[in-house]
PDB file of N, CA and C in Angstrom:
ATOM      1  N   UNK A   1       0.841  -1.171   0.000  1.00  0.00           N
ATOM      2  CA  UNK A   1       0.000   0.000   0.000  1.00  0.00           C
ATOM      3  C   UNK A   1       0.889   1.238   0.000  1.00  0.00           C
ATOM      4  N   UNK A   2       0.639   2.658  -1.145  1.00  0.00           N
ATOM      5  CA  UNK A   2       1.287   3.401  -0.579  1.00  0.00           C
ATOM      6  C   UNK A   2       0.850   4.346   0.356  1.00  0.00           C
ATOM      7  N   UNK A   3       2.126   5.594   0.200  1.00  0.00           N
ATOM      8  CA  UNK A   3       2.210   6.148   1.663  1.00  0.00           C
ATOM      9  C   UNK A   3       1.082   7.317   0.940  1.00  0.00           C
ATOM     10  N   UNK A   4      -0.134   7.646   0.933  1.00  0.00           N
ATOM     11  CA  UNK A   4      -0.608   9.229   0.635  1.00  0.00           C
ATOM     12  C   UNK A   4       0.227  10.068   0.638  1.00  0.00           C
ATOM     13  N   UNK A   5       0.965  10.491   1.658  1.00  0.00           N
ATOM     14  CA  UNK A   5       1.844  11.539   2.261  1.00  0.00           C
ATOM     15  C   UNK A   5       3.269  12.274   1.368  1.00  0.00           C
ATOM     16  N   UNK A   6       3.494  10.849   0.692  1.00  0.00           N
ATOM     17  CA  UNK A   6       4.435  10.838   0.281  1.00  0.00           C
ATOM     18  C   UNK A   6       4.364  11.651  -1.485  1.00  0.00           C
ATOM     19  N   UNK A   7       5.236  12.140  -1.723  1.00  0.00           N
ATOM     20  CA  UNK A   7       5.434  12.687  -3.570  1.00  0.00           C
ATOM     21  C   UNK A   7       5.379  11.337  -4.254  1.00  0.00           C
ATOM     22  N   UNK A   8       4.683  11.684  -5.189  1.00  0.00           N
ATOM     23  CA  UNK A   8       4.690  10.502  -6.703  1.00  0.00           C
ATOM     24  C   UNK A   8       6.410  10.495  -6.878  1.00  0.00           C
ATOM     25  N   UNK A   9       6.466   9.442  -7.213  1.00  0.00           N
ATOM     26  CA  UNK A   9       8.372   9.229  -7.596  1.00  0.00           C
ATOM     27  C   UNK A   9       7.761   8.704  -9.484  1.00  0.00           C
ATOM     28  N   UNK A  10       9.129   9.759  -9.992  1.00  0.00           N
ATOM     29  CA  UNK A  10       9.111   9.827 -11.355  1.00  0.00           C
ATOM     30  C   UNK A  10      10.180   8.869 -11.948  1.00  0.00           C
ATOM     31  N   UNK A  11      10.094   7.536 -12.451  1.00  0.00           N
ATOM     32  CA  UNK A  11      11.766   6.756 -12.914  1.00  0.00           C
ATOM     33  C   UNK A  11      11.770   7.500 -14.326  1.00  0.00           C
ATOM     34  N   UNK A  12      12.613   7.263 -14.944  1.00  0.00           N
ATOM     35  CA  UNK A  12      13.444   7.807 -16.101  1.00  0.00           C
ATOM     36  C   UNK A  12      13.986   6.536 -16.863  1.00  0.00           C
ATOM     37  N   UNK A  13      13.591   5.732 -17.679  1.00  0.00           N
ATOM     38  CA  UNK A  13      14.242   4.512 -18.120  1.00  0.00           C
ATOM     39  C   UNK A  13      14.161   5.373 -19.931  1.00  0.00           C
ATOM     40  N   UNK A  14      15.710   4.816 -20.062  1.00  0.00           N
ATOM     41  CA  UNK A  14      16.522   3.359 -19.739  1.00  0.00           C
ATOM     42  C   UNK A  14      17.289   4.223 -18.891  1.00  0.00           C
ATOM     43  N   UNK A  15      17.693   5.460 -17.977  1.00  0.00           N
ATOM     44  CA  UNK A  15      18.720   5.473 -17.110  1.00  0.00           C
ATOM     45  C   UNK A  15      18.549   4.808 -16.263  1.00  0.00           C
ATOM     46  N   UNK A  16      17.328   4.527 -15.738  1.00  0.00           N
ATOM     47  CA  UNK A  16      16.844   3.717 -14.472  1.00  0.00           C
ATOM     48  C   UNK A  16      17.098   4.363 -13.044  1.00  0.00           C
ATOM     49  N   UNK A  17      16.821   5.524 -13.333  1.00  0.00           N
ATOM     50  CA  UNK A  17      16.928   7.036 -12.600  1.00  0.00           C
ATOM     51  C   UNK A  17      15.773   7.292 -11.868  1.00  0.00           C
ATOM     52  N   UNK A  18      15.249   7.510 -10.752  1.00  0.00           N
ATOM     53  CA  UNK A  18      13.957   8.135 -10.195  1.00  0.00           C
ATOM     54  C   UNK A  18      13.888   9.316  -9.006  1.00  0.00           C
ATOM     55  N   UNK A  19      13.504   9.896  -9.109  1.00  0.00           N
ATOM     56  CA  UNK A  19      13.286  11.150  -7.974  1.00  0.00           C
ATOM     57  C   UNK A  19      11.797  11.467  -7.493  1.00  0.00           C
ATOM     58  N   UNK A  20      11.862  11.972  -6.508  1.00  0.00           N
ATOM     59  CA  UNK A  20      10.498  12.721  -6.248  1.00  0.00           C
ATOM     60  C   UNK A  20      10.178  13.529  -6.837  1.00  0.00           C
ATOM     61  N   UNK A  21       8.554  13.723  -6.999  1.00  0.00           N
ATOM     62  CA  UNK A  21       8.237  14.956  -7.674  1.00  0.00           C
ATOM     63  C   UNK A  21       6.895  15.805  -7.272  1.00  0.00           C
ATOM     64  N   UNK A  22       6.910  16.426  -6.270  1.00  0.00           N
ATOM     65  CA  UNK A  22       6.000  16.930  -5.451  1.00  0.00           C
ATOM     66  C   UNK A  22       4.602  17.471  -6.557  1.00  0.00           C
ATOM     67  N   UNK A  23       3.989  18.050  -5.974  1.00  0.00           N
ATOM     68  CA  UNK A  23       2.830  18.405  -7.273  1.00  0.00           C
ATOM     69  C   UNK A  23       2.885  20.093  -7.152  1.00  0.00           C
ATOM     70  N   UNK A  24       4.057  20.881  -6.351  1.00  0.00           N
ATOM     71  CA  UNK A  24       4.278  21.755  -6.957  1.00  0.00           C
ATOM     72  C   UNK A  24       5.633  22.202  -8.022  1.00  0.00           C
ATOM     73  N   UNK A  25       5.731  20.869  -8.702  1.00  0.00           N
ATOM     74  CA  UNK A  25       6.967  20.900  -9.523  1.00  0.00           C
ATOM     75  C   UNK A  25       6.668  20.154 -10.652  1.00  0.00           C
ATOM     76  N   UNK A  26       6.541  21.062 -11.910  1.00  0.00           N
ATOM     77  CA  UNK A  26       6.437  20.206 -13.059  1.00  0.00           C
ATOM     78  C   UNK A  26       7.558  18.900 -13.058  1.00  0.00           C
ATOM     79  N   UNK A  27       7.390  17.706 -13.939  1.00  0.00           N
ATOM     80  CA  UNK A  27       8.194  16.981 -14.190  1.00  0.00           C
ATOM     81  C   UNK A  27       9.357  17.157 -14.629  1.00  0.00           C
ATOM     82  N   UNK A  28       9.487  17.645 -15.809  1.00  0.00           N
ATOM     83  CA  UNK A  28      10.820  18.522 -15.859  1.00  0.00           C
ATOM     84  C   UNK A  28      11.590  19.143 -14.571  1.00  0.00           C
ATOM     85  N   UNK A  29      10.818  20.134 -13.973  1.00  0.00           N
ATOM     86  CA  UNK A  29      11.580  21.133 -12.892  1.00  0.00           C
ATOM     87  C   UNK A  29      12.253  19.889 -11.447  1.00  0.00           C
ATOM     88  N   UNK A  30      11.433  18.728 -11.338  1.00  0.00           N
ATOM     89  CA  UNK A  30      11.759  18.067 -10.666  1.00  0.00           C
ATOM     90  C   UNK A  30      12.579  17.453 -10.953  1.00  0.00           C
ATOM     91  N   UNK A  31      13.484  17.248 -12.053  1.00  0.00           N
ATOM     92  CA  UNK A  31      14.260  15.780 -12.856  1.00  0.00           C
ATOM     93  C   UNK A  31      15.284  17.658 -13.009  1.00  0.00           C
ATOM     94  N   UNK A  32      15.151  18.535 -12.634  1.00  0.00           N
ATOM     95  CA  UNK A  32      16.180  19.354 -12.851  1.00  0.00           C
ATOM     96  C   UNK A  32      17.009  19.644 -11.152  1.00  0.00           C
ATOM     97  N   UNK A  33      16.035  18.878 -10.271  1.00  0.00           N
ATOM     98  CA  UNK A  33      16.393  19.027  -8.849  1.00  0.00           C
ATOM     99  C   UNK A  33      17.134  18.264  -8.273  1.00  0.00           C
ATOM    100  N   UNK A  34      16.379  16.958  -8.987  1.00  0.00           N
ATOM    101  CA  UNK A  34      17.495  15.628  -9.332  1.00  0.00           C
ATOM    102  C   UNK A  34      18.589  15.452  -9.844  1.00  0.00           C
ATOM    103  N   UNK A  35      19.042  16.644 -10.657  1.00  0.00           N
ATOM    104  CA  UNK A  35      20.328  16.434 -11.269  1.00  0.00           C
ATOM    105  C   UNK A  35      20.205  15.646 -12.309  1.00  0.00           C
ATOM    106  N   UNK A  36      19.260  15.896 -13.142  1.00  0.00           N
ATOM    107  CA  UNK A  36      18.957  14.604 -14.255  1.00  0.00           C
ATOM    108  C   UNK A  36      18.449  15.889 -15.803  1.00  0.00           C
ATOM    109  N   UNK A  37      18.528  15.760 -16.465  1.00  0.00           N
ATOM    110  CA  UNK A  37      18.428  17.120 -17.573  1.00  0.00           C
ATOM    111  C   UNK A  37      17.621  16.157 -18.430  1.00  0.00           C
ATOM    112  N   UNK A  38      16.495  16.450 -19.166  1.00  0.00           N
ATOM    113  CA  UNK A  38      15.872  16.033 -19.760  1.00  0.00           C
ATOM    114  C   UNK A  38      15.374  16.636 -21.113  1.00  0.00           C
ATOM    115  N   UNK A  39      15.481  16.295 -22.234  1.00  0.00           N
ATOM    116  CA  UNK A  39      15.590  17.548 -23.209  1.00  0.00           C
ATOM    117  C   UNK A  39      14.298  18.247 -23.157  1.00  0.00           C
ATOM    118  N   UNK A  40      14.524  19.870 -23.425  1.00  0.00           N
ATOM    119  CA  UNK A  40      13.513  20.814 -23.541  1.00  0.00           C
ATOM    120  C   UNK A  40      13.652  22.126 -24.044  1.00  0.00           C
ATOM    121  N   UNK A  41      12.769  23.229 -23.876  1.00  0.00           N
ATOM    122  CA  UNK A  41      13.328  24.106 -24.968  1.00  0.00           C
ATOM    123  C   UNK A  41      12.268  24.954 -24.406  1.00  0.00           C
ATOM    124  N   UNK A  42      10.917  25.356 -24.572  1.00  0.00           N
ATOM    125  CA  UNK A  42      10.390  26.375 -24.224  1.00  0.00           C
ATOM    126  C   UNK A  42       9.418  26.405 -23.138  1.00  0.00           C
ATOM    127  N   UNK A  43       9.530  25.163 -22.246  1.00  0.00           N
ATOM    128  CA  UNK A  43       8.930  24.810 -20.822  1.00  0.00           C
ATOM    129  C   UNK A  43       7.724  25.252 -20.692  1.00  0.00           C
ATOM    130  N   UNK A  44       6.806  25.464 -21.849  1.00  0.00           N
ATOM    131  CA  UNK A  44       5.284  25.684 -21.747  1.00  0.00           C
ATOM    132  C   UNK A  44       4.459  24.887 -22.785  1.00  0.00           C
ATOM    133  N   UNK A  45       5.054  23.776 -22.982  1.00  0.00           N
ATOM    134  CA  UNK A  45       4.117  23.057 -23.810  1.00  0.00           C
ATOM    135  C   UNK A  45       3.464  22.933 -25.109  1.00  0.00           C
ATOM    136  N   UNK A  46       4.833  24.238 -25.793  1.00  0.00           N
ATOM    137  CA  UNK A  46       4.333  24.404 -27.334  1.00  0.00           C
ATOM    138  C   UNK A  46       5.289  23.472 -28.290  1.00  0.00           C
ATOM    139  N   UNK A  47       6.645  23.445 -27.657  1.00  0.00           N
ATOM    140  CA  UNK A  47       7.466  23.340 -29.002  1.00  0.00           C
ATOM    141  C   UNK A  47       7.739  21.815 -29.107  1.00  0.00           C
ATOM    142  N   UNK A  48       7.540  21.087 -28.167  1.00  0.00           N
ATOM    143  CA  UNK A  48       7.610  19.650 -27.764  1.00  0.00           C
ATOM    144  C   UNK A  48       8.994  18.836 -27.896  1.00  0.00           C
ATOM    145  N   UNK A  49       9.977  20.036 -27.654  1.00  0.00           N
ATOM    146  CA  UNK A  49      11.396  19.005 -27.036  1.00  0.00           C
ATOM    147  C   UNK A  49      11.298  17.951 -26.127  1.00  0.00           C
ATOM    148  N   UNK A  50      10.595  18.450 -25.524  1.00  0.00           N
ATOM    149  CA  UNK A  50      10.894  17.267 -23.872  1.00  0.00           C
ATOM    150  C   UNK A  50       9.539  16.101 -24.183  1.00  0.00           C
ATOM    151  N   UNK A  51       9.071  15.916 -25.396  1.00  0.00           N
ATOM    152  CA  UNK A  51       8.383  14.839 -25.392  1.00  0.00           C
ATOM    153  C   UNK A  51       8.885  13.180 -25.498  1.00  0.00           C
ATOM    154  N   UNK A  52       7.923  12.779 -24.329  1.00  0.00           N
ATOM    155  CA  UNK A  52       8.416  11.258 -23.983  1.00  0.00           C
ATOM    156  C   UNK A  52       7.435  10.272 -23.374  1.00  0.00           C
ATOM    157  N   UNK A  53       7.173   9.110 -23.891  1.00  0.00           N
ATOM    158  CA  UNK A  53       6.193   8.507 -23.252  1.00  0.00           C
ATOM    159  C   UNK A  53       5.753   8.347 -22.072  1.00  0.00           C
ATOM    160  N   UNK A  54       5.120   8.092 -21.432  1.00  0.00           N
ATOM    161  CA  UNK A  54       4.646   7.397 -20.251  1.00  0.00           C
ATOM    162  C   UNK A  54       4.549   5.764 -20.440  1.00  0.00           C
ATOM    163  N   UNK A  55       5.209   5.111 -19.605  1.00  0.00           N
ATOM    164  CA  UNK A  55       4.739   3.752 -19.863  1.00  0.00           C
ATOM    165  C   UNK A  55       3.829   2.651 -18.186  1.00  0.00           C
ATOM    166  N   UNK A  56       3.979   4.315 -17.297  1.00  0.00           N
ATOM    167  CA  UNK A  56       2.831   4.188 -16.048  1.00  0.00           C
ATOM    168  C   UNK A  56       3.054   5.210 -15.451  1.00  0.00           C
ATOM    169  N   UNK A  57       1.657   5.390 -15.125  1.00  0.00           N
ATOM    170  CA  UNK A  57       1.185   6.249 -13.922  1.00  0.00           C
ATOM    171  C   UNK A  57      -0.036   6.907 -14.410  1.00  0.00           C
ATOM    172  N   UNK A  58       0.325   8.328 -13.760  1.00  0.00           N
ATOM    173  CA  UNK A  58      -1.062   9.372 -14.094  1.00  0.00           C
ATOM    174  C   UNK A  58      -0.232  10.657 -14.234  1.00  0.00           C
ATOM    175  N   UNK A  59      -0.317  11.659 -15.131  1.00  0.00           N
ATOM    176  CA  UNK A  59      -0.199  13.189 -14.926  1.00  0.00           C
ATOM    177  C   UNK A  59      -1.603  13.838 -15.005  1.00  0.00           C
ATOM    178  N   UNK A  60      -1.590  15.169 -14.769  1.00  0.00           N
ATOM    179  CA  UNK A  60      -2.363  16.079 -15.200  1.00  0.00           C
ATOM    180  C   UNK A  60      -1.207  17.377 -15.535  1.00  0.00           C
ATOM    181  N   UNK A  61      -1.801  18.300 -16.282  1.00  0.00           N
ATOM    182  CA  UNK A  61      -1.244  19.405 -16.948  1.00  0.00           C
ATOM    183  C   UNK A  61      -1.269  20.894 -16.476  1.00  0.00           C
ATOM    184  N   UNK A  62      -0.681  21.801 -16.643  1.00  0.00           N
ATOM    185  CA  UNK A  62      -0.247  22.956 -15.737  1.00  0.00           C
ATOM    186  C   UNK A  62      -1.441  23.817 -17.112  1.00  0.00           C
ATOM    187  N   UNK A  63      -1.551  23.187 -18.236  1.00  0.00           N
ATOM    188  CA  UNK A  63      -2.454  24.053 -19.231  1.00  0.00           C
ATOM    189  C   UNK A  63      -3.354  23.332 -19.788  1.00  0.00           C
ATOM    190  N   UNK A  64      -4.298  23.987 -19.930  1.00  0.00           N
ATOM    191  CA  UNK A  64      -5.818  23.394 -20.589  1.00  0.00           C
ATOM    192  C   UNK A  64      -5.637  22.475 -21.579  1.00  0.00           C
ATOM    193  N   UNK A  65      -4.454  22.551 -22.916  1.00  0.00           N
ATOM    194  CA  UNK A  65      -4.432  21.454 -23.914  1.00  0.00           C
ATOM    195  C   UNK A  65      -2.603  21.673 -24.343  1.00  0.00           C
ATOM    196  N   UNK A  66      -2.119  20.820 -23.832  1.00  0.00           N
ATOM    197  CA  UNK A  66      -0.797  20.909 -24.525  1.00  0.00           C
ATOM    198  C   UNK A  66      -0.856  20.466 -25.274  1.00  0.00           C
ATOM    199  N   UNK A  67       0.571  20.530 -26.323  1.00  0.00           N
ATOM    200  CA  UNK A  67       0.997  20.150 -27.972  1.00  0.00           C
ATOM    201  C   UNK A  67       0.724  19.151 -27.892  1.00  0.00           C
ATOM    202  N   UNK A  68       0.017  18.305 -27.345  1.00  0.00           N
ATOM    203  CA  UNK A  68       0.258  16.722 -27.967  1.00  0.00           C
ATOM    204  C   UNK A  68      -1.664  16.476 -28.647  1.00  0.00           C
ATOM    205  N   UNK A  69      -1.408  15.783 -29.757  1.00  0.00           N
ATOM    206  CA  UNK A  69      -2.906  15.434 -29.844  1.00  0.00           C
ATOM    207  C   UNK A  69      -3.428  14.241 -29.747  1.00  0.00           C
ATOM    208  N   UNK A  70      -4.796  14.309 -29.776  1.00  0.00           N
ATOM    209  CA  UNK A  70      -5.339  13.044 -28.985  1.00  0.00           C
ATOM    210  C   UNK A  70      -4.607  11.870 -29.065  1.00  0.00           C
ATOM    211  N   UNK A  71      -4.594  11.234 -30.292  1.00  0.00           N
ATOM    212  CA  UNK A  71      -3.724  10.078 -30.345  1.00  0.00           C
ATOM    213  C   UNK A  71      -2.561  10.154 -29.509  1.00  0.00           C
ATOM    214  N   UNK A  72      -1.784  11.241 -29.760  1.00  0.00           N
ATOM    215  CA  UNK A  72      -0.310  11.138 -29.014  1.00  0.00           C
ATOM    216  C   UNK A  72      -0.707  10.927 -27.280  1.00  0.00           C
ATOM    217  N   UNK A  73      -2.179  11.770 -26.927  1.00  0.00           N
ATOM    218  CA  UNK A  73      -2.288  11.396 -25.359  1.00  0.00           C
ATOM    219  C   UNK A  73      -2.802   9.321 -24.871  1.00  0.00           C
ATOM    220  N   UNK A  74      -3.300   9.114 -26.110  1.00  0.00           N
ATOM    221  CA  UNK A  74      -3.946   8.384 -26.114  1.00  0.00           C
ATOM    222  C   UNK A  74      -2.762   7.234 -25.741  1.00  0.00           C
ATOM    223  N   UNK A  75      -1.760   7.473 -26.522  1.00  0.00           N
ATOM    224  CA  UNK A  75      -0.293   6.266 -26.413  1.00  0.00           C
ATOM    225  C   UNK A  75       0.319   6.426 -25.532  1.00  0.00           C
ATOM    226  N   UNK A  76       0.096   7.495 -24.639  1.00  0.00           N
ATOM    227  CA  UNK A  76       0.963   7.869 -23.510  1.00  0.00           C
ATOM    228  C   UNK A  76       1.783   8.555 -23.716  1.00  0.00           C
ATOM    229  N   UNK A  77       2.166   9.352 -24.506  1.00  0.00           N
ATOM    230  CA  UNK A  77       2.879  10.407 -24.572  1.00  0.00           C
ATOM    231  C   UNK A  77       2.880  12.035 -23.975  1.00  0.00           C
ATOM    232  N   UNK A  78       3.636  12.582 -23.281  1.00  0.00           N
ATOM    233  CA  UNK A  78       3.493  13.482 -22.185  1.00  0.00           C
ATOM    234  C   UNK A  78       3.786  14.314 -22.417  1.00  0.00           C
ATOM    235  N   UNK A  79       3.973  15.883 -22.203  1.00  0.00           N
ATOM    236  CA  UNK A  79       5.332  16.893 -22.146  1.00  0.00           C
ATOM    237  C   UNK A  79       5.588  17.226 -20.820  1.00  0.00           C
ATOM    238  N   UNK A  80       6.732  17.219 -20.265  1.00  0.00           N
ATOM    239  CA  UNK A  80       7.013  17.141 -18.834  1.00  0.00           C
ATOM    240  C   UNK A  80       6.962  18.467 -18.347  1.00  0.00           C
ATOM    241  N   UNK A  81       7.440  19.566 -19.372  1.00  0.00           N
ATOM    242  CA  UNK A  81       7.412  20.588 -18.954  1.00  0.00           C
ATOM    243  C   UNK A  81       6.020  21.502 -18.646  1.00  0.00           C
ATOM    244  N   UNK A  82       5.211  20.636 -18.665  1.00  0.00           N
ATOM    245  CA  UNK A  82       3.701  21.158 -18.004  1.00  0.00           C
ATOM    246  C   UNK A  82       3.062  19.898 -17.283  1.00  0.00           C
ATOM    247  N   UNK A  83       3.705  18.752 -17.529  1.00  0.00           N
ATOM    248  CA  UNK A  83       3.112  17.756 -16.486  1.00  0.00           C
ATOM    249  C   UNK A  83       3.496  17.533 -15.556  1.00  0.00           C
ATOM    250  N   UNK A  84       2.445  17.399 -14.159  1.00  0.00           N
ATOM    251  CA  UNK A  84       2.660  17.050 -12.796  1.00  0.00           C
ATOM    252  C   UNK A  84       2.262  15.848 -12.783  1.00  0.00           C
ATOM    253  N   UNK A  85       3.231  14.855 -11.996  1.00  0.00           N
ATOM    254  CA  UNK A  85       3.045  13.538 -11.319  1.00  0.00           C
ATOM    255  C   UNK A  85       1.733  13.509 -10.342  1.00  0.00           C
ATOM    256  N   UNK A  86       0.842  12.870 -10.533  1.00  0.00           N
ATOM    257  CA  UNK A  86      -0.585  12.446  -9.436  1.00  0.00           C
ATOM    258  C   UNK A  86      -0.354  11.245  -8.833  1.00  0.00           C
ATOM    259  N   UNK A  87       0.382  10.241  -9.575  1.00  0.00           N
ATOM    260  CA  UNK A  87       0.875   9.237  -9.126  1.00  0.00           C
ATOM    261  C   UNK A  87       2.258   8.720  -9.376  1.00  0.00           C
ATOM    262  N   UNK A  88       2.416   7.950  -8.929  1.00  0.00           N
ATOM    263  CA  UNK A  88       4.166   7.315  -9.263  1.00  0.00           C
ATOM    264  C   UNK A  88       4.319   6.842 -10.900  1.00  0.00           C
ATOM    265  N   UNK A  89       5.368   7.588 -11.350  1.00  0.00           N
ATOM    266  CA  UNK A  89       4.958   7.228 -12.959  1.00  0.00           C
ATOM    267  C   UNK A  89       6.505   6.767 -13.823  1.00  0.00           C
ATOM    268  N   UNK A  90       6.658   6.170 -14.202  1.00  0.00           N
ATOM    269  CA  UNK A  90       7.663   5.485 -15.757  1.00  0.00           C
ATOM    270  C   UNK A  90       7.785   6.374 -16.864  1.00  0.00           C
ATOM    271  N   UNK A  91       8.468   7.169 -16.929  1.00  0.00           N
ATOM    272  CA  UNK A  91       8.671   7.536 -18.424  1.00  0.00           C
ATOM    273  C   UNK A  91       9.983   7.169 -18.958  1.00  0.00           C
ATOM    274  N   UNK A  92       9.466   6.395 -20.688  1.00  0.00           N
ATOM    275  CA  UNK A  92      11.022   6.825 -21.688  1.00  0.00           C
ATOM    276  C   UNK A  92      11.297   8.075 -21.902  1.00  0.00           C
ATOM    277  N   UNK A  93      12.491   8.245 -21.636  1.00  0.00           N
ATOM    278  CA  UNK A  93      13.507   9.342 -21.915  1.00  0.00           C
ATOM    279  C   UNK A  93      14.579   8.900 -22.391  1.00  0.00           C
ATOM    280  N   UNK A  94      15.097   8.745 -23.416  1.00  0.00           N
ATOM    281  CA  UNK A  94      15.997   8.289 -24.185  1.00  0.00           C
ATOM    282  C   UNK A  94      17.479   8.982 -24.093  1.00  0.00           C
ATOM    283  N   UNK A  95      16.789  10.510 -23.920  1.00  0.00           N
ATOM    284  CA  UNK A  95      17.725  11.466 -23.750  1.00  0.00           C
ATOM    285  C   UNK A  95      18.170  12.135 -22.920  1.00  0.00           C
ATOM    286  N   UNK A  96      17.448  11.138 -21.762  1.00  0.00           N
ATOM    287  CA  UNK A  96      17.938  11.870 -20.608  1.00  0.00           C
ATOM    288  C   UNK A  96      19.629  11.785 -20.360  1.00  0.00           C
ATOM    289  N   UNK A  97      19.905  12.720 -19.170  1.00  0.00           N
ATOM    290  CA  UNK A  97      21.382  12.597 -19.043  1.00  0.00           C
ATOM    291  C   UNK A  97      21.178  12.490 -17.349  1.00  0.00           C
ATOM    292  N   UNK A  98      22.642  12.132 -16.793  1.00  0.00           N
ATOM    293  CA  UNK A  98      22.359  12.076 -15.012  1.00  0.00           C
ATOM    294  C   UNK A  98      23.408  13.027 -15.194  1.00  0.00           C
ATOM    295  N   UNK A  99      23.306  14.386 -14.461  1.00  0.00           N
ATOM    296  CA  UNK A  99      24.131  15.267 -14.915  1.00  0.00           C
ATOM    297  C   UNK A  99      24.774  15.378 -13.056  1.00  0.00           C
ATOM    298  N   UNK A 100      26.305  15.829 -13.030  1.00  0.00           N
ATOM    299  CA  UNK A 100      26.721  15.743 -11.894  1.00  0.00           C
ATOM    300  C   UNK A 100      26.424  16.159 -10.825  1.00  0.00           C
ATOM    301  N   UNK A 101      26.488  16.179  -9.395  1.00  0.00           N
ATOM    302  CA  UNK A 101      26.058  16.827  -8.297  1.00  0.00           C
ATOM    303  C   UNK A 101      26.937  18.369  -8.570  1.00  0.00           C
ATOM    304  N   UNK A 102      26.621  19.088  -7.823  1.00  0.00           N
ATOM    305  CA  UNK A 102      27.143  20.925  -7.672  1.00  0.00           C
ATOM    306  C   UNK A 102      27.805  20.726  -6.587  1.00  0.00           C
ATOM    307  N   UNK A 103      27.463  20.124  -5.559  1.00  0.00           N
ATOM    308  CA  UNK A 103      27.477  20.024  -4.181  1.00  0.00           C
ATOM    309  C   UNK A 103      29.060  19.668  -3.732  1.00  0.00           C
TER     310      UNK A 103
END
């Protein structure tokens, strides 16, 4: 059973990478907290760099209809840079990178 309490955790395959991702942090902004860079370009859902499947969970969207159309929602395909995690979710990212700690 999970914890309610707890943030949806986002994996990243094939890095096989996962972080938290609270629901005041788009997917993107969270995988940028993580130290994980995910491609993107205009972080509002028009130009569709950072598009990448879902292969589980749930999002909902920071805007009424992002770039993707029905079919593309229909296959699971996301843009991170307006989607929030509702639940614990799988996405391909092909392009992701694990980029180093600062720290």
């Amino acid at each position: 059973m999970s914890d309610p309490t707890r943030p949806p955790r986002v994996r990243i395959e094939p890095l096989g990478q996962s972080f938290e991702a609270p629901d005041s942090l788009t997917i993107l902004e969270a995988a940028g907290f993580a130290n994980l860079r995910l491609p993107r370009s205009c972080r509002n859902g028009t130009c569709r760099t950072c598009i990448c499947r879902m292969t589980a969970g749930r999002v909902r969207y920071t805007i009424e209809w992002p770039g993707l159309s029905r079919e593309e929602k229909a296959e699971g395909y996301i843009l991170p840079c307006v989607a929030i995690a509702e639940t614990d979710v799988v996405i391909e990212a092909p392009d992701a990178v694990d980029m180093p700690s600062s720290r």
